[in-house]
Protein backbone atom coordinates (compact mmCIF):
# COMPACT_ATOMS: atom_id res chain seq x y z
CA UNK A 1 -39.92 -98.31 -172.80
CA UNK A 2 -40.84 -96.23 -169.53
CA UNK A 3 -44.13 -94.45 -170.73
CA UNK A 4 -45.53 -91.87 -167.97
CA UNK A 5 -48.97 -92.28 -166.38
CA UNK A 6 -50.94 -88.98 -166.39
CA UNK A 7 -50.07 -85.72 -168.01
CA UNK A 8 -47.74 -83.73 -165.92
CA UNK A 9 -49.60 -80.37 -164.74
CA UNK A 10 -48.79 -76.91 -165.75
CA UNK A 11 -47.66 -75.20 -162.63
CA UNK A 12 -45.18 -78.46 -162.36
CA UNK A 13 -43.87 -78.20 -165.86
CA UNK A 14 -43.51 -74.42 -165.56
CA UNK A 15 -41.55 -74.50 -162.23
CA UNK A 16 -39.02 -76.65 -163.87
CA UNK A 17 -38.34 -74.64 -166.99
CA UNK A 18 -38.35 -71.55 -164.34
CA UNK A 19 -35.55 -73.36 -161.86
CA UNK A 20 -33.76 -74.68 -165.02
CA UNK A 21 -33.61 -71.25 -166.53
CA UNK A 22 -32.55 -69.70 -163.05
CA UNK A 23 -29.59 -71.84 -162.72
CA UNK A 24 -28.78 -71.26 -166.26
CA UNK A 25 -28.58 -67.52 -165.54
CA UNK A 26 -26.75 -67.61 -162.14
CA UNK A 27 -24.29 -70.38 -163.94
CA UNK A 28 -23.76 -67.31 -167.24
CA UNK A 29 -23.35 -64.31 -164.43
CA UNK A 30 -20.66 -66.37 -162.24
CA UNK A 31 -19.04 -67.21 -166.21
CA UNK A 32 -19.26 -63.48 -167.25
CA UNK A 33 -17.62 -62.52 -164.03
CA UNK A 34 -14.78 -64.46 -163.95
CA UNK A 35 -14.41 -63.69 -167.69
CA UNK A 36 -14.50 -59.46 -166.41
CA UNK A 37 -11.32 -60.91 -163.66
CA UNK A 38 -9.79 -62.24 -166.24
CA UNK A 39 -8.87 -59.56 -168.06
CA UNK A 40 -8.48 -57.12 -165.54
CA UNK A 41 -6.54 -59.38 -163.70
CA UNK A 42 -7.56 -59.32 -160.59
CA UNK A 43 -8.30 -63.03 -160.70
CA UNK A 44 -7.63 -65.12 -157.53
CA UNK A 45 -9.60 -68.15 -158.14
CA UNK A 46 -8.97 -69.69 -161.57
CA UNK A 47 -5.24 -70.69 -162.69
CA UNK A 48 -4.29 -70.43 -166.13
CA UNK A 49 -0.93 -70.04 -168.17
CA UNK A 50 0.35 -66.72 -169.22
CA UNK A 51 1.91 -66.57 -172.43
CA UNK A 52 3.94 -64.00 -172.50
CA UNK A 53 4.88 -62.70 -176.55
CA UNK A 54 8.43 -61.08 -175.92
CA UNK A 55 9.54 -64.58 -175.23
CA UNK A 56 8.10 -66.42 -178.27
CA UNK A 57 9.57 -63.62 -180.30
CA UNK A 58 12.84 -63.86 -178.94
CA UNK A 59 13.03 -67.52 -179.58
CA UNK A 60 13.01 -67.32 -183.50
């Protein structure tokens, strides 16, 4: 089992919870965006299906 050799410092530790968090928050505002698109539509990068409901109801 791969053990490390010396403590790893502060600053270092801190710096990756920092750039880990960053990308984390970059990753939910691009997410929350395309979400906001979405239902405006205005959306011109993601594909999806549109289920329209006056056609299921007419089929029954």
């Amino acid at each position: 089992m791969a053990v490390p050799k010396k403590r790893t410092s502060r600053s270092k530790s801190r710096l990756r919870k920092a750039n880990w968090k960053r990308k984390a928050y970059f990753n939910s505002k691009k997410s929350l965006s395309l979400a906001k698109s979405l239902l405006t539509g205005k959306s011109n990068s993601f594909v999806y299906l549109e289920i329209i409901e006056d056609k299921l109801e007419g089929d029954n």
